[in-house]
Protein backbone atom coordinates (compact mmCIF):
# COMPACT_ATOMS: atom_id res chain seq x y z
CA UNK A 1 0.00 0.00 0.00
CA UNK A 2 1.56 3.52 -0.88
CA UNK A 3 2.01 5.99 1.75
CA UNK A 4 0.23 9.05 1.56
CA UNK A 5 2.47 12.30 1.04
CA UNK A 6 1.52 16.11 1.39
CA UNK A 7 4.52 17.43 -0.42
CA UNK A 8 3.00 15.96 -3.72
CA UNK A 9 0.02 17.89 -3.33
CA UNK A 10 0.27 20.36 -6.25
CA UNK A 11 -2.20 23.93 -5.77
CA UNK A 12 -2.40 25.22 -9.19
CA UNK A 13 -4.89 28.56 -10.87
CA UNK A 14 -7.97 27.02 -11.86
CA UNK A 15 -10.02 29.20 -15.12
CA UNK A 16 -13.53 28.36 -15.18
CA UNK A 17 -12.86 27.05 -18.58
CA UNK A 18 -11.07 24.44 -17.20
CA UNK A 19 -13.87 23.08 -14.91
CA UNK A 20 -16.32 20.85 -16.54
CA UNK A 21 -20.27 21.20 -15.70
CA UNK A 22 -20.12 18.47 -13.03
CA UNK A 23 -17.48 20.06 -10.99
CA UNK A 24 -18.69 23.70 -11.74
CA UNK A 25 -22.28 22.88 -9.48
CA UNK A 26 -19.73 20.57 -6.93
CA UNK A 27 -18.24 23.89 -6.59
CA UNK A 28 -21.08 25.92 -6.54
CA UNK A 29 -23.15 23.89 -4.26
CA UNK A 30 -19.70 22.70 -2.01
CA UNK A 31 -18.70 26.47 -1.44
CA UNK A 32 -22.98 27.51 -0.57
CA UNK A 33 -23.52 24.38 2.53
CA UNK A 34 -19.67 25.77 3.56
CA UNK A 35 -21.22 29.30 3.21
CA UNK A 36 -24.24 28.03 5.35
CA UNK A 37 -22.35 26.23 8.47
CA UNK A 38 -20.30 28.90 8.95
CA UNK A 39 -23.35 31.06 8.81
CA UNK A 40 -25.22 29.15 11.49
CA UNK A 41 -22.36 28.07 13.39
CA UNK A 42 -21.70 32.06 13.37
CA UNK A 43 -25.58 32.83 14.43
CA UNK A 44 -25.28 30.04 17.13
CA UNK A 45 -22.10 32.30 18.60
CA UNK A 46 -24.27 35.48 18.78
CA UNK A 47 -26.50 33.22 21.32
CA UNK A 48 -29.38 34.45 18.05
CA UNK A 49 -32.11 32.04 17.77
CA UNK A 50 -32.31 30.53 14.06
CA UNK A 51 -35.62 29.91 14.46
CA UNK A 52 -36.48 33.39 15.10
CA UNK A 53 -33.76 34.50 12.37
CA UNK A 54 -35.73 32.51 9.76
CA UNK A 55 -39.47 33.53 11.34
CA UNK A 56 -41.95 35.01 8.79
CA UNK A 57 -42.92 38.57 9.58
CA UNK A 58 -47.06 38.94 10.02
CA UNK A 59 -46.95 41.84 7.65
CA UNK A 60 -45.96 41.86 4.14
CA UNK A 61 -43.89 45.19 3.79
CA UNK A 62 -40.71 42.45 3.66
CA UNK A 63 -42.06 41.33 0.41
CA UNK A 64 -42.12 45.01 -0.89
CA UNK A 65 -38.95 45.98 0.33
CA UNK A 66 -37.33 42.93 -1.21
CA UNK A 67 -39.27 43.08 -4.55
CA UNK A 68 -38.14 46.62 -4.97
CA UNK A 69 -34.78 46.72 -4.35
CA UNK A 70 -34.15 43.50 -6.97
CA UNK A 71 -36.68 45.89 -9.45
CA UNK A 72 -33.96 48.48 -8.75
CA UNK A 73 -30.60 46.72 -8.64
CA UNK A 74 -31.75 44.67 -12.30
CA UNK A 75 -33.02 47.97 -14.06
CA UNK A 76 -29.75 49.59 -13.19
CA UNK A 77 -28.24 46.03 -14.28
CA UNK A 78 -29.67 46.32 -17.48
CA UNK A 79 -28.97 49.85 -17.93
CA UNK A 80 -25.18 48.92 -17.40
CA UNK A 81 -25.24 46.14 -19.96
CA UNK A 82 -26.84 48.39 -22.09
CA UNK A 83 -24.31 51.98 -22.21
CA UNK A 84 -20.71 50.26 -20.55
CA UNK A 85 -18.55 47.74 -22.63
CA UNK A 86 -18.86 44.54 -21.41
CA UNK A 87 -15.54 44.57 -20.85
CA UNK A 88 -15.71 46.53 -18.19
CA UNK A 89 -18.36 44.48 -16.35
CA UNK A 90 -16.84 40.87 -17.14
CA UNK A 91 -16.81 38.52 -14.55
CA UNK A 92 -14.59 35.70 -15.98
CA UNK A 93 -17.78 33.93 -17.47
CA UNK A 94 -18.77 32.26 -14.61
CA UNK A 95 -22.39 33.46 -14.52
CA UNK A 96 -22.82 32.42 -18.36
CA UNK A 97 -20.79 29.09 -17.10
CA UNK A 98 -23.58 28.38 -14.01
CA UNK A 99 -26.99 29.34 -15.93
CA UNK A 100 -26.35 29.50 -19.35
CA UNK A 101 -27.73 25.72 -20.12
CA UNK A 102 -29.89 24.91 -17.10
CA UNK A 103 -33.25 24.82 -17.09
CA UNK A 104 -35.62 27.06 -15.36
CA UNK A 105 -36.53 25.00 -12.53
CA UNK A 106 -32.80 24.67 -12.08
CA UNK A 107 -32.13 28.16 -12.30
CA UNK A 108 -34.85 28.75 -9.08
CA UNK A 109 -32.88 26.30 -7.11
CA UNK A 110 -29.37 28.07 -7.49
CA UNK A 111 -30.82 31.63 -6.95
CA UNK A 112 -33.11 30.05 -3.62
CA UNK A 113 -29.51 28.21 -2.30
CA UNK A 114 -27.50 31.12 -3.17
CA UNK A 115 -29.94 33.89 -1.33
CA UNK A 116 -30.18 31.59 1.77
CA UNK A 117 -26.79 30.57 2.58
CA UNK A 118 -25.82 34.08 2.07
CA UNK A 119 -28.08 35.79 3.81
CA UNK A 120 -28.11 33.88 6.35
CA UNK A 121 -23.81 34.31 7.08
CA UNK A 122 -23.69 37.66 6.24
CA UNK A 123 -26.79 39.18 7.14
CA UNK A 124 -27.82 36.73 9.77
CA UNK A 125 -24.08 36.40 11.29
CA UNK A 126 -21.90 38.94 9.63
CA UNK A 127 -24.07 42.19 9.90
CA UNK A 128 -25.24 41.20 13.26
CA UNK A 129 -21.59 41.53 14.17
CA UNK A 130 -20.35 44.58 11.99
CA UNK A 131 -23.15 46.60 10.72
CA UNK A 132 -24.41 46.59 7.09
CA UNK A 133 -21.11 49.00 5.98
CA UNK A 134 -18.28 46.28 7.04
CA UNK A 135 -20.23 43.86 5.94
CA UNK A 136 -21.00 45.04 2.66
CA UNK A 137 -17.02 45.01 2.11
CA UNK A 138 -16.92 41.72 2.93
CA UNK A 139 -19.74 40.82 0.31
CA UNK A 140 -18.17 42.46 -2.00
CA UNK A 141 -14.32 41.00 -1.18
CA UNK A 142 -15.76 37.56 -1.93
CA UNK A 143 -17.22 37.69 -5.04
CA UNK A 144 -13.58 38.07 -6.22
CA UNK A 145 -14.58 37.40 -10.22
CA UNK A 146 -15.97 40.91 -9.80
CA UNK A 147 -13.34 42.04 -8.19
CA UNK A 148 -10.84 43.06 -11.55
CA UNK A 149 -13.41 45.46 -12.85
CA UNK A 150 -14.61 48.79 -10.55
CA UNK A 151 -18.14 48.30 -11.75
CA UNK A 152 -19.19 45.19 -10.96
CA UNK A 153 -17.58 45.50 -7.71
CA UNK A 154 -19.50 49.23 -6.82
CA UNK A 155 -22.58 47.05 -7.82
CA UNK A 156 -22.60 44.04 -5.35
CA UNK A 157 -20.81 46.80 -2.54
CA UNK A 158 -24.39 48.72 -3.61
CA UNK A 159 -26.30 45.47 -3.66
CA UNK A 160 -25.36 44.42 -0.29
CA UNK A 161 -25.59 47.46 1.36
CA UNK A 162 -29.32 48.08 -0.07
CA UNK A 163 -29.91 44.48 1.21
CA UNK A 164 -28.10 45.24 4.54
CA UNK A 165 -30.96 48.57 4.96
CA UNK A 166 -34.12 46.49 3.96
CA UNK A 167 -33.06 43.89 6.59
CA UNK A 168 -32.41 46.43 8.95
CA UNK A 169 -36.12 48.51 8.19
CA UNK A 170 -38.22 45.08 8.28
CA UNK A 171 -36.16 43.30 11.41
CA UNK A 172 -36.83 40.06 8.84
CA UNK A 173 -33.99 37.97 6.57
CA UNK A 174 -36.82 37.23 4.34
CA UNK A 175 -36.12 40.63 2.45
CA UNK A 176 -33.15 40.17 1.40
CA UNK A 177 -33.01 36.79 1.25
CA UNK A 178 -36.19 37.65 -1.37
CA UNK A 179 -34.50 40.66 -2.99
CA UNK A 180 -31.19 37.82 -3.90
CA UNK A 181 -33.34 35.63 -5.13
CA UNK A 182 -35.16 37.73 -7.95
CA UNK A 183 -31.96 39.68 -8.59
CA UNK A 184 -30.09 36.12 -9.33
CA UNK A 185 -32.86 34.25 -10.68
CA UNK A 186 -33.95 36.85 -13.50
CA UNK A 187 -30.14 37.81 -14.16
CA UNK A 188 -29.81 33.50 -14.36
CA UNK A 189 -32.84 33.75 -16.80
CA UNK A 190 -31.11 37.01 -18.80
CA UNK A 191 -28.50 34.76 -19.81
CA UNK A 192 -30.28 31.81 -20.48
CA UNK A 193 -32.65 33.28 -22.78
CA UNK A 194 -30.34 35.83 -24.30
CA UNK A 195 -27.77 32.78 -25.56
CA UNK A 196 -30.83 30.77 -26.82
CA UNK A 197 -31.85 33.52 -29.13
């Protein structure tokens, strides 16, 4: 039997070309239940009650406030797409990569994972702890494919923060969990249909 060895572990730069679909969603969905245990382990630190975190609110303003701010972030989405090079707004092709040939039904589970696990660690755990500013940094520091372009990063520092104030004005994660999911699943449905046509 061979022994096992660290120092022939190679780390090498990994393009999103080089991943095939299968290990693309491995990735996807690995780096979300990560996203989510740290999260709750986070929220279960605080002493916060998850149960209460994930309560529904009696009134429906939280469905307002998180309709409206996804209205706003994807009109000003679209207005960028339309008037900046897309150059400037590239993100490496890994949203054309994730929902460019899934189906719809698919494309509702991503954005739902997505908008829960991180919602939960970083307005559930992370905002708790820092306020909606810090943590809006944060957001913004991990979606590192952004992160070579100014735009794209100004957007999700804007998008978080707006979703950092509707939590904060309706007390409920169901806004902006709500707001992430209609912001991702229409932008997953953008380029879905746009490529088909």
């Amino acid at each position: 039997m061979k022994k096992f060895d660290l120092r022939n572990i190679r780390i090498r730069k990994v393009s999103v070309d080089d991943l095939d679909d299968r290990m693309l969603l491995l990735n996807l969905y690995g780096t979300q239940a990560l996203t989510f245990i740290i999260g709750l382990i986070w929220v279960l630190f605080q002493r916060q009650n998850v149960i209460h975190l994930f309560a529904f609110p009696k009134e429906a303003a939280f469905l307002w406030w998180g309709a409206g701010l996804a209205g706003a972030v994807i009109l000003v989405d679209l207005l960028i797409a339309r008037f900046v090079p897309e150059e400037a707004s590239d993100d490496g092709g890994v949203n054309e990569r994730i929902f460019r040939n899934r189906p719809v039904w698919h494309i509702a589970v991503i954005s739902f994972v997505v908008s829960v696990c991180e919602e939960l660690l970083f307005r559930g755990a992370v905002q708790h702890a820092i306020g909606p500013y810090w943590t809006s940094i944060a957001f913004a520091a991990i979606h590192v494919r952004y992160l070579r372009h100014w735009i794209p990063t100004g957007l999700v520092f804007s998008i978080s923060y707006g979703l950092g104030y509707i939590y904060l004005e309706t007390g409920s994660i169901w806004a902006p969990i709500i707001a992430h999911f209609i912001i991702d699943f229409v932008m997953g449905l953008i380029i879905k249909f746009r490529r088909e046509s």
